[in-house]
Protein backbone atom coordinates (compact mmCIF):
# COMPACT_ATOMS: atom_id res chain seq x y z
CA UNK A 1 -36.50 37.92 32.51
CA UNK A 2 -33.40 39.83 31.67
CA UNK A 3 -32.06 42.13 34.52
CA UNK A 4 -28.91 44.86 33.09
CA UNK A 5 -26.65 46.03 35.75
CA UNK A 6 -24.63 49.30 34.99
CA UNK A 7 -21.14 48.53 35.64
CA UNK A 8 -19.70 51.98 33.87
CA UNK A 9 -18.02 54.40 36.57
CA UNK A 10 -20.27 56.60 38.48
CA UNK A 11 -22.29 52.77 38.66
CA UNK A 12 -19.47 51.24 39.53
CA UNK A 13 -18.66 53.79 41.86
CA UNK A 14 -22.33 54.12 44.19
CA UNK A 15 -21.55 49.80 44.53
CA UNK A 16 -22.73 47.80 41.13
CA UNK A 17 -20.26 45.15 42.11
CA UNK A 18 -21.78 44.28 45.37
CA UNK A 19 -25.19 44.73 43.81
CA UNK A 20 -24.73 41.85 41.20
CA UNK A 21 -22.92 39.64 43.99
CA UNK A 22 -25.85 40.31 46.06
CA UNK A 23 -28.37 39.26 43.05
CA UNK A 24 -26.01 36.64 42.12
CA UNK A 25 -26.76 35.19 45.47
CA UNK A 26 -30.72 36.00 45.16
CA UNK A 27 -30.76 34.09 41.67
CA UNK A 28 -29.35 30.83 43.38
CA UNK A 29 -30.89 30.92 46.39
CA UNK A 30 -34.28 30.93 44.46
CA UNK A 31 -33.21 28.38 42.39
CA UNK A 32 -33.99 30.84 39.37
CA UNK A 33 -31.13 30.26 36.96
CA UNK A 34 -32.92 29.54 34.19
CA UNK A 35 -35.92 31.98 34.71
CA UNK A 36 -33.40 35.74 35.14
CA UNK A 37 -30.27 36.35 33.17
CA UNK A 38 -28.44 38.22 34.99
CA UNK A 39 -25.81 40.94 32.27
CA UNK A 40 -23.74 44.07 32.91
CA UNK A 41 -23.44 47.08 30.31
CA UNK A 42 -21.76 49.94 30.37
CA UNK A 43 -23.37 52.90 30.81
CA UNK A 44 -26.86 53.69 30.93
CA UNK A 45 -27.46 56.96 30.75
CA UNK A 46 -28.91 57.94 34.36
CA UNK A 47 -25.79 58.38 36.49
CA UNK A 48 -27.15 60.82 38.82
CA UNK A 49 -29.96 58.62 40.00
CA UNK A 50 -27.37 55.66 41.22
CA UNK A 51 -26.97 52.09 39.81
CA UNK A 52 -28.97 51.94 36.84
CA UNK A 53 -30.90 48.28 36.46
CA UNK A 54 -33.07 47.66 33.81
CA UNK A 55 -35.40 44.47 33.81
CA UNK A 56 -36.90 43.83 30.21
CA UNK A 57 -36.35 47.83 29.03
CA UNK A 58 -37.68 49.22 32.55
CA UNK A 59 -35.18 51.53 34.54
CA UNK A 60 -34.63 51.57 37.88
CA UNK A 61 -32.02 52.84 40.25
CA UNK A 62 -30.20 50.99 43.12
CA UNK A 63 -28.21 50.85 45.94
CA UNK A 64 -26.34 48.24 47.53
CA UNK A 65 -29.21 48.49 50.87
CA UNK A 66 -32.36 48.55 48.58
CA UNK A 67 -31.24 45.70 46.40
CA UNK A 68 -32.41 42.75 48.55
CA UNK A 69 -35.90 44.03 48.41
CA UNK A 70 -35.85 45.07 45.09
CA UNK A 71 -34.94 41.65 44.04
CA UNK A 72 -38.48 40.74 46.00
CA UNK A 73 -40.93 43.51 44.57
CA UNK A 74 -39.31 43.85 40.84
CA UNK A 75 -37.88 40.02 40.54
CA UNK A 76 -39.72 37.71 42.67
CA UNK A 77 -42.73 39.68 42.50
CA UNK A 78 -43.34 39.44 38.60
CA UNK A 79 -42.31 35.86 37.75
């Protein structure tokens, strides 16, 4: 599973760091290193809608307090 963060400036901005430390930490406590790869990229295209995260093509939009249970529905959730 590949999961893009947006680390452009309006992402960077509304908190993409803390959102890839905080599914940096999800990925090891899981123990699913080799199972999500885990990349940034600038820019997505949907700055208005807050940090843009695609898994495998599909968009979504994040914040640093939705990202914990994101990483359950959207990561977890579909392995």
């Amino acid at each position: 599973m590949t999961v893009t963060i947006c680390i452009g400036s309006a992402c960077h901005l509304k908190g993409s760091r803390e959102i890839i430390k905080q599914l940096q930490e999800l990925v090891a406590a899981n123990h699913l290193e080799d199972k999500v790869d885990l990349n940034g990229a600038f820019c997505s295209g949907n700055c208005v809608n807050g940090v843009c995260v695609t898994i495998d093509g599909a968009l979504h939009s994040l914040s640093p307090e939705n990202t914990k249970e994101f990483f359950e529905t959207e990561i977890l959730g579909k392995l």
